[in-house]
PDB file of N, CA and C in Angstrom:
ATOM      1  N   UNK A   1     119.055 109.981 118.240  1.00  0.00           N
ATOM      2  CA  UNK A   1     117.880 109.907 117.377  1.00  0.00           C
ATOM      3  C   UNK A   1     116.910 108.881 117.965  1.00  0.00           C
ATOM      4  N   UNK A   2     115.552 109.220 117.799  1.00  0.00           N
ATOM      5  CA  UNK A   2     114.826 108.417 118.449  1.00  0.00           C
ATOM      6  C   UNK A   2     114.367 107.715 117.823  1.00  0.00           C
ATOM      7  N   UNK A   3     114.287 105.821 118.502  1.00  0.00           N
ATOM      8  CA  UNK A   3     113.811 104.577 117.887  1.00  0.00           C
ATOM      9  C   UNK A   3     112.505 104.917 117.369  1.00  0.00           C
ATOM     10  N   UNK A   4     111.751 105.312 117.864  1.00  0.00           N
ATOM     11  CA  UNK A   4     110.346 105.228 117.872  1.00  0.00           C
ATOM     12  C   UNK A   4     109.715 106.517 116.379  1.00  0.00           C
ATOM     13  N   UNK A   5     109.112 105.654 115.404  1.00  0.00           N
ATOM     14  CA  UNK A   5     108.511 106.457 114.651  1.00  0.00           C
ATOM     15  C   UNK A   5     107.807 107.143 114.770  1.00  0.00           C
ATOM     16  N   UNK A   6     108.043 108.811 114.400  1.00  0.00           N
ATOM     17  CA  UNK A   6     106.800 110.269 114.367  1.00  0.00           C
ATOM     18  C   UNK A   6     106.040 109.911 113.643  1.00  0.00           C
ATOM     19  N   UNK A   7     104.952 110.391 114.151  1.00  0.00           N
ATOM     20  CA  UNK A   7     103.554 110.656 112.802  1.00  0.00           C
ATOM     21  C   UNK A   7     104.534 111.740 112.006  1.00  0.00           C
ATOM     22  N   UNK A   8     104.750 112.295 112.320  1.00  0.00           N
ATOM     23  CA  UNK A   8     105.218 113.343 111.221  1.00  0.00           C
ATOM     24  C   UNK A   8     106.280 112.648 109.825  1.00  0.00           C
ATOM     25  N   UNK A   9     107.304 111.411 110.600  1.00  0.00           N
ATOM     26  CA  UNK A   9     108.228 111.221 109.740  1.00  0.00           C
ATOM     27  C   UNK A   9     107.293 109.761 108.925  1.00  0.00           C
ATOM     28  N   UNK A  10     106.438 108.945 109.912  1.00  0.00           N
ATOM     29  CA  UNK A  10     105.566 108.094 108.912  1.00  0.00           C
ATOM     30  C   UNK A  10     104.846 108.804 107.917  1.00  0.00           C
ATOM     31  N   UNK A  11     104.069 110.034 108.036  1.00  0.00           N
ATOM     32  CA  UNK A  11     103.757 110.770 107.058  1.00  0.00           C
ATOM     33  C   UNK A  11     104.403 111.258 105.772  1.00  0.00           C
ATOM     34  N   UNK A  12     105.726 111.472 106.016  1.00  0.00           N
ATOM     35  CA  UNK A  12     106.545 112.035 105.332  1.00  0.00           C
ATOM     36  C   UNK A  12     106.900 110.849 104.327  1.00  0.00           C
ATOM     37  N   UNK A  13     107.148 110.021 105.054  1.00  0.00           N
ATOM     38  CA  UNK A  13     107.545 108.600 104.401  1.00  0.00           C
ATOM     39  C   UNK A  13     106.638 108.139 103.677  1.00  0.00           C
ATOM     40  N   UNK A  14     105.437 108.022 103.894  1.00  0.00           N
ATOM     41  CA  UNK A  14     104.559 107.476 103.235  1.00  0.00           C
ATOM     42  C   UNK A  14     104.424 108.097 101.951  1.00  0.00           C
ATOM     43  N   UNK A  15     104.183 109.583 102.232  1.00  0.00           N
ATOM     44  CA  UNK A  15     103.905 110.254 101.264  1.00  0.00           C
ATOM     45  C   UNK A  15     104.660 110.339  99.778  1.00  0.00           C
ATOM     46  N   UNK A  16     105.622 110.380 100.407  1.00  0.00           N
ATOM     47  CA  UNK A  16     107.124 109.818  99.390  1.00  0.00           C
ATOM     48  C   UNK A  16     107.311 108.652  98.779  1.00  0.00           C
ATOM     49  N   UNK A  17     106.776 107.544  99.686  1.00  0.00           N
ATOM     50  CA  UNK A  17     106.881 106.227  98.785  1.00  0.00           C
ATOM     51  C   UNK A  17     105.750 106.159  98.215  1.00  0.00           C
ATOM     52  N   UNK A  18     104.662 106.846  98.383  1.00  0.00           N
ATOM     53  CA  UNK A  18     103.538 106.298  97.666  1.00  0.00           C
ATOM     54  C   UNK A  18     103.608 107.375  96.363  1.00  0.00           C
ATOM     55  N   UNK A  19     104.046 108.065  96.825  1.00  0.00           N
ATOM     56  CA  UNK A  19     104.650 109.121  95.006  1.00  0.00           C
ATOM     57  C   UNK A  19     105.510 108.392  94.037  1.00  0.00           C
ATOM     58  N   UNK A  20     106.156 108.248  94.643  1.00  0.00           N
ATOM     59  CA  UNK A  20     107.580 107.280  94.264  1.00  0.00           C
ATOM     60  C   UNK A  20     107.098 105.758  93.214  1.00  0.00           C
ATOM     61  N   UNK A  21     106.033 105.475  94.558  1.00  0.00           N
ATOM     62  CA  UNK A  21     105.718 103.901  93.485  1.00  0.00           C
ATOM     63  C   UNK A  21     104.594 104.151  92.344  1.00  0.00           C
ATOM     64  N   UNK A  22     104.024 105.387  92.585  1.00  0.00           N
ATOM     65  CA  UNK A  22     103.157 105.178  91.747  1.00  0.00           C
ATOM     66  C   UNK A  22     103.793 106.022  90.398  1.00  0.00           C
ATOM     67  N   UNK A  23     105.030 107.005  90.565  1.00  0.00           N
ATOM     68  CA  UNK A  23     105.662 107.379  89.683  1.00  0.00           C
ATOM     69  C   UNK A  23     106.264 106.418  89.014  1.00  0.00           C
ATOM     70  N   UNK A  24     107.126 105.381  89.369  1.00  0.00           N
ATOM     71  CA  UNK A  24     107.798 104.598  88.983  1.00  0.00           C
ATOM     72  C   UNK A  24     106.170 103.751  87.885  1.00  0.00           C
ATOM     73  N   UNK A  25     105.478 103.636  88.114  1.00  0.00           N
ATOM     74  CA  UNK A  25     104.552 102.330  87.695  1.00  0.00           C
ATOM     75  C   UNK A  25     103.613 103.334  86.823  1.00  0.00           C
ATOM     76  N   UNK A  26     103.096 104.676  86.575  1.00  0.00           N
ATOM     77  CA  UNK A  26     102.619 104.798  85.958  1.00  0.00           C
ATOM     78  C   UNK A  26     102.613 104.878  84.406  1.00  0.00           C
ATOM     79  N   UNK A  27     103.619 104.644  84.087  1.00  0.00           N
ATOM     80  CA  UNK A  27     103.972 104.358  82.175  1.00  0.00           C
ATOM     81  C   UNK A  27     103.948 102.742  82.435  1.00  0.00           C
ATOM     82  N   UNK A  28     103.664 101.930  82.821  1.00  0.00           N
ATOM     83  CA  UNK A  28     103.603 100.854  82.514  1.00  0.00           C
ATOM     84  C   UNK A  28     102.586  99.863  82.366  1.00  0.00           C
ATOM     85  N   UNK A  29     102.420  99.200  81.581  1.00  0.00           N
ATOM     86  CA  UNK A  29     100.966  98.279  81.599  1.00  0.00           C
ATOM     87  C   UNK A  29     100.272  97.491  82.857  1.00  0.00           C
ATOM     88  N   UNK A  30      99.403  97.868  83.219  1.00  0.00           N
ATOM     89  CA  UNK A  30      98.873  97.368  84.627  1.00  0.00           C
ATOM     90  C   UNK A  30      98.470  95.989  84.629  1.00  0.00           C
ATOM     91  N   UNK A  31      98.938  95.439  85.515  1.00  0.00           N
ATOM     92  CA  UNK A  31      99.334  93.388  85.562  1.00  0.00           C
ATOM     93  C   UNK A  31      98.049  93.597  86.304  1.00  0.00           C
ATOM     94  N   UNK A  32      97.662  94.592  87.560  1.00  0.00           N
ATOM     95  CA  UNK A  32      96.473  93.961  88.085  1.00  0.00           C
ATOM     96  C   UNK A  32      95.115  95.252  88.015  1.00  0.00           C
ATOM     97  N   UNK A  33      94.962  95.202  86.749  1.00  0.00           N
ATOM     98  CA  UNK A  33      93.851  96.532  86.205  1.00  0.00           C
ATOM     99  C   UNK A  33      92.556  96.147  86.786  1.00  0.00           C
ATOM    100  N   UNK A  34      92.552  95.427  87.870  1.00  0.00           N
ATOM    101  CA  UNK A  34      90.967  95.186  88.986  1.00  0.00           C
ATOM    102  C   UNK A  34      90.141  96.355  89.443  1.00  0.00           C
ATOM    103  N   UNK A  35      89.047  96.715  89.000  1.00  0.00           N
ATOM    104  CA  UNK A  35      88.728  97.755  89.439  1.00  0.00           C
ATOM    105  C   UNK A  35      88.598  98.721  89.258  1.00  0.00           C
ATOM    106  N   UNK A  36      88.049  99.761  90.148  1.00  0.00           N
ATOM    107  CA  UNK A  36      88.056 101.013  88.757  1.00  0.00           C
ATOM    108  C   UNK A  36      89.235 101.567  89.174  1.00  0.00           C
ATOM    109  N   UNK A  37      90.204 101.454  89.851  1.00  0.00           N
ATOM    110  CA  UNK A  37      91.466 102.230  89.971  1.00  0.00           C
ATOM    111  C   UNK A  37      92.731 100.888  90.303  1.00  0.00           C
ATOM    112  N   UNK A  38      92.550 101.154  88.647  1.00  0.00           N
ATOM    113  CA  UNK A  38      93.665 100.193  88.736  1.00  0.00           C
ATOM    114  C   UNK A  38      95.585 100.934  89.511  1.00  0.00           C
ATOM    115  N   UNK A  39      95.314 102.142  89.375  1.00  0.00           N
ATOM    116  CA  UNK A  39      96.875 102.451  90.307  1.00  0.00           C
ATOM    117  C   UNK A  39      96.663 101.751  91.544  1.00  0.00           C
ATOM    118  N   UNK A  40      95.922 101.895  92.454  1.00  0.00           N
ATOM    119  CA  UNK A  40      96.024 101.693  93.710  1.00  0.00           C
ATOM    120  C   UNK A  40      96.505 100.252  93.292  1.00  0.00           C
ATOM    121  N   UNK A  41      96.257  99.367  92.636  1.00  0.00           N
ATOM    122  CA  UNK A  41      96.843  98.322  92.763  1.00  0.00           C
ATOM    123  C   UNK A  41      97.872  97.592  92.549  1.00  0.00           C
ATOM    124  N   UNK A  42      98.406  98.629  91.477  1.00  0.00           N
ATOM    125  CA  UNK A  42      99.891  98.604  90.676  1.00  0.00           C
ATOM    126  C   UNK A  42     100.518  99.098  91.948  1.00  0.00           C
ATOM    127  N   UNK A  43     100.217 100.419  92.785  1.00  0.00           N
ATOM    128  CA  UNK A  43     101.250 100.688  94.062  1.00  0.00           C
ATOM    129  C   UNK A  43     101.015  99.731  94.904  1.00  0.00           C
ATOM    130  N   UNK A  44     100.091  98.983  95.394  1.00  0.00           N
ATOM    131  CA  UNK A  44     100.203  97.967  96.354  1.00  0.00           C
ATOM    132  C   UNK A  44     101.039  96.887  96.032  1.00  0.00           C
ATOM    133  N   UNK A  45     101.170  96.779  94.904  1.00  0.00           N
ATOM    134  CA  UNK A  45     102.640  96.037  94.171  1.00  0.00           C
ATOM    135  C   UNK A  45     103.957  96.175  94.534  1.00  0.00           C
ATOM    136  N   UNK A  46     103.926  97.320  94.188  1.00  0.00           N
ATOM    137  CA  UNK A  46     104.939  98.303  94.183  1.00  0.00           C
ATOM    138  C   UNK A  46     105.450  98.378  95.706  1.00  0.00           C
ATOM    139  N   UNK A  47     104.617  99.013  96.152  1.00  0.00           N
ATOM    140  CA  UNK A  47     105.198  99.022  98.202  1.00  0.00           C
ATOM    141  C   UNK A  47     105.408  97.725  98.753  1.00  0.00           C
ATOM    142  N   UNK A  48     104.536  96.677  98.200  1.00  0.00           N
ATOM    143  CA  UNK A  48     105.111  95.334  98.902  1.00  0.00           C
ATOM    144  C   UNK A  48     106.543  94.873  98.271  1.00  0.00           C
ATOM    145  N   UNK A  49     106.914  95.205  97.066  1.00  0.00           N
ATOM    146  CA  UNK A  49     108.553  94.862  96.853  1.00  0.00           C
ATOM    147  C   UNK A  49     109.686  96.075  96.866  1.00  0.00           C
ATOM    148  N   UNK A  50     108.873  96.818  97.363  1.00  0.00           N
ATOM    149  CA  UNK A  50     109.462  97.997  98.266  1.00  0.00           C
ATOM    150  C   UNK A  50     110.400  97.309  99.094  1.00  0.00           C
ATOM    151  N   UNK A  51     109.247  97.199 100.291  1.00  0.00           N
ATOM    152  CA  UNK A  51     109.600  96.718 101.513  1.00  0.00           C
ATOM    153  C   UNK A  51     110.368  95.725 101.859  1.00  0.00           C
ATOM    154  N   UNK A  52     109.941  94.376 100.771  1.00  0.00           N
ATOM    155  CA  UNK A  52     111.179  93.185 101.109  1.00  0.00           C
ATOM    156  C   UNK A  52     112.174  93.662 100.419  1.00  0.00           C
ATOM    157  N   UNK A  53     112.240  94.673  99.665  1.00  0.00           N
ATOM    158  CA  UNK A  53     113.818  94.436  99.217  1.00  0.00           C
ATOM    159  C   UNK A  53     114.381  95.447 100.083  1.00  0.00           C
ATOM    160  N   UNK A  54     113.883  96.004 100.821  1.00  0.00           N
ATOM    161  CA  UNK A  54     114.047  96.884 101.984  1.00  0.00           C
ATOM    162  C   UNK A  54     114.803  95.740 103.050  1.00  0.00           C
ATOM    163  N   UNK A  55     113.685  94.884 103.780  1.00  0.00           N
ATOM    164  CA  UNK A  55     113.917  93.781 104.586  1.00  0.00           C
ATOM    165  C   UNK A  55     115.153  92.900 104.230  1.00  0.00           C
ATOM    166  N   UNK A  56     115.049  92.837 102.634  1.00  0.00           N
ATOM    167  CA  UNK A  56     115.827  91.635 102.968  1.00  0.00           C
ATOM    168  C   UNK A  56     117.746  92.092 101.924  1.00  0.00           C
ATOM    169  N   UNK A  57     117.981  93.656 102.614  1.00  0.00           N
ATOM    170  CA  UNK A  57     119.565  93.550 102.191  1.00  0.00           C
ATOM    171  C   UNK A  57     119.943  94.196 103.572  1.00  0.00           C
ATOM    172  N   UNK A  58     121.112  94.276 103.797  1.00  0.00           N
ATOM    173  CA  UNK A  58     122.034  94.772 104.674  1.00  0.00           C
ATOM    174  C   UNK A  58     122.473  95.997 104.968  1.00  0.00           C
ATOM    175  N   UNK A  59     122.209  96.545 103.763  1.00  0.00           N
ATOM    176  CA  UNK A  59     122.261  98.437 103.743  1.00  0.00           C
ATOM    177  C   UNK A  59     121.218  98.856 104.112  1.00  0.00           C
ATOM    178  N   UNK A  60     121.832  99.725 105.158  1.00  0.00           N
ATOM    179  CA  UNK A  60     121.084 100.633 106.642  1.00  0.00           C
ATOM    180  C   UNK A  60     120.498 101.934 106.462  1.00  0.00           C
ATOM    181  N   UNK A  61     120.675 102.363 104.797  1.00  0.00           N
ATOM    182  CA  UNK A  61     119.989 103.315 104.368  1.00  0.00           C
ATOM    183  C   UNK A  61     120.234 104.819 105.545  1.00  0.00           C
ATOM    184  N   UNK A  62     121.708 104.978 105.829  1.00  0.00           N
ATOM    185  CA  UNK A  62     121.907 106.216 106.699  1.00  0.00           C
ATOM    186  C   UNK A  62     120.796 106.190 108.097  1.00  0.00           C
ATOM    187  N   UNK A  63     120.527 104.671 108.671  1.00  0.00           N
ATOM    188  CA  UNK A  63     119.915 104.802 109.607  1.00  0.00           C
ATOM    189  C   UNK A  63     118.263 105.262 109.649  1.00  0.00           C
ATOM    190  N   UNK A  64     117.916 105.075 108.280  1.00  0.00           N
ATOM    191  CA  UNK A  64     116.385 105.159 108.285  1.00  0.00           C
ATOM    192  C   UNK A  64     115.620 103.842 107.486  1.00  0.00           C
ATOM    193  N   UNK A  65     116.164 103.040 107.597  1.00  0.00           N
ATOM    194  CA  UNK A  65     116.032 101.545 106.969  1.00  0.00           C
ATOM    195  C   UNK A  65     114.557 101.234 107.527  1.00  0.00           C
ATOM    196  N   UNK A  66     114.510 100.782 108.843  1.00  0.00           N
ATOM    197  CA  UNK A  66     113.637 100.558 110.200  1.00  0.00           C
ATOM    198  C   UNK A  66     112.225 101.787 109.991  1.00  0.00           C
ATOM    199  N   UNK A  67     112.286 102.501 109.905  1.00  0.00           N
ATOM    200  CA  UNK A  67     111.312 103.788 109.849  1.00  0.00           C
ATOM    201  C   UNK A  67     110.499 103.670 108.038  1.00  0.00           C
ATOM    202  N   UNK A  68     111.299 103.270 107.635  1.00  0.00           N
ATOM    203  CA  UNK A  68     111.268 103.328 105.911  1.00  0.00           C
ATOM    204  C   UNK A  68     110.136 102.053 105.794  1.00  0.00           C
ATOM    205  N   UNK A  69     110.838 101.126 106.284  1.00  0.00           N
ATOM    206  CA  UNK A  69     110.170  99.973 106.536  1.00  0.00           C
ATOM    207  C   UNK A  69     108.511  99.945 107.033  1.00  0.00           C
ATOM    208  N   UNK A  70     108.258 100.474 108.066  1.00  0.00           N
ATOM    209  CA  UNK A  70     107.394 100.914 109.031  1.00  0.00           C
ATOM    210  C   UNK A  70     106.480 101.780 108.195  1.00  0.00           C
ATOM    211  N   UNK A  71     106.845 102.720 107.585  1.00  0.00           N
ATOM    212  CA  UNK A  71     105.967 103.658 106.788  1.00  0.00           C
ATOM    213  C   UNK A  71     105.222 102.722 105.291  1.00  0.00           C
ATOM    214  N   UNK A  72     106.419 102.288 104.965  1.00  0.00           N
ATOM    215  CA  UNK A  72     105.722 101.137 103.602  1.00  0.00           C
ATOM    216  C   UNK A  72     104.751 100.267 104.217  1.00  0.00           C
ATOM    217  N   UNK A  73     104.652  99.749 105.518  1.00  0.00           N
ATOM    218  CA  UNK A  73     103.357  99.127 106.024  1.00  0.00           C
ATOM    219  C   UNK A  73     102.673  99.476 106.411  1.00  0.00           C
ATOM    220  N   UNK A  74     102.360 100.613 106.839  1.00  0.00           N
ATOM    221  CA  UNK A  74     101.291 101.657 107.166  1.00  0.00           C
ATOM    222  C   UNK A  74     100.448 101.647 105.728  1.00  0.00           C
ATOM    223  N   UNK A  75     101.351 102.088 104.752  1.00  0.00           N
ATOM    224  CA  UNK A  75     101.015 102.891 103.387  1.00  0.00           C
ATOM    225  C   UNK A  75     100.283 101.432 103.035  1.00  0.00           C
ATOM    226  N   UNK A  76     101.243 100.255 102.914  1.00  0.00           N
ATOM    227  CA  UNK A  76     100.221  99.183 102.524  1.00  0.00           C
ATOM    228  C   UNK A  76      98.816  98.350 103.253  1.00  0.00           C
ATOM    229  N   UNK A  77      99.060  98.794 104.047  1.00  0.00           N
ATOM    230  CA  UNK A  77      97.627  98.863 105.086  1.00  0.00           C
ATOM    231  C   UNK A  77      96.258  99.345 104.267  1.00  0.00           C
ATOM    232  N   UNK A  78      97.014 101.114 104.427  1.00  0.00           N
ATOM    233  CA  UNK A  78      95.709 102.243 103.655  1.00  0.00           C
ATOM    234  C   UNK A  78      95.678 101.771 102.279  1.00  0.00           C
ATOM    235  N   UNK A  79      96.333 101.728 101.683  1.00  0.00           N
ATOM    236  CA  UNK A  79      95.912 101.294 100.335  1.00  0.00           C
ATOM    237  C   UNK A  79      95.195  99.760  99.778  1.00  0.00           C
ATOM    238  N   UNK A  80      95.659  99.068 101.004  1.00  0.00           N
ATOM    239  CA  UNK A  80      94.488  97.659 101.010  1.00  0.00           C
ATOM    240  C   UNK A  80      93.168  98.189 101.462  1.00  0.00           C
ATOM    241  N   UNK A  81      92.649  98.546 102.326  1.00  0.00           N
ATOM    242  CA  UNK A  81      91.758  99.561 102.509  1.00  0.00           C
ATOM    243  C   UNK A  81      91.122 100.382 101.378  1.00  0.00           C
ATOM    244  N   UNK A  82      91.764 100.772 101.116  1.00  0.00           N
ATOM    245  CA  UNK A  82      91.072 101.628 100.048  1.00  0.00           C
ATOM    246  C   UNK A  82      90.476 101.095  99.061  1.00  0.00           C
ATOM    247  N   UNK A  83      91.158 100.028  98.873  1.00  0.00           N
ATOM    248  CA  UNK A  83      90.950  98.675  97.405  1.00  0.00           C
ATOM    249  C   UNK A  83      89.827  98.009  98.213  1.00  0.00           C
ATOM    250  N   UNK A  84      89.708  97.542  99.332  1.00  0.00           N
ATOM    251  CA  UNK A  84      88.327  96.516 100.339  1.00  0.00           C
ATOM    252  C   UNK A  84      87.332  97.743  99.654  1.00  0.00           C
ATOM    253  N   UNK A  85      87.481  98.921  99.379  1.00  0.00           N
ATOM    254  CA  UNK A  85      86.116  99.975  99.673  1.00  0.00           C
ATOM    255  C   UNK A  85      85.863 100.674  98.260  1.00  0.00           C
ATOM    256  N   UNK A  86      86.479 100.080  97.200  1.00  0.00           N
ATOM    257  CA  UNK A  86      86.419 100.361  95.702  1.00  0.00           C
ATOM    258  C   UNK A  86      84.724 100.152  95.241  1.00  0.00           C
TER     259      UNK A  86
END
């Protein structure tokens, strides 16, 4: 299997965690309602404690830990972005 992340599987990944966090967060009261879209900011929440709790345990997640990782910072990239251009 190859080290090096696909666009295809960062895509995939992204797409998934950014469903994921914003599924998880949308019944809940928004801590940072800035803006006119306050989701984007509840998921930028969301993907940053994604990721360290990603970073910081020991389970290798069947060898896609590293890639998983990689895609949640992409995703939190675009979605800081998106929030700079609100």
């Amino acid at each position: 299997m190859s080290e090096r992340l696909t666009r295809r599987a960062a895509l995939g990944a992204i797409g998934t965690t950014g469903l994921a966090a914003l599924a998880a967060t949308a019944f809940l009261p928004s801590k940072a309602a800035a803006g006119e879209h306050p989701h984007l900011h509840r998921v930028l929440e969301e993907l940053r404690a994604a990721k360290d709790e990603l970073e910081n345990t020991e389970h290798r997640f069947g060898g896609h830990k590293r890639e998983a990782i990689e895609a949640i910072r992409v995703a939190i990239d675009q979605v800081k972005i998106c929030i700079d251009n609100e």
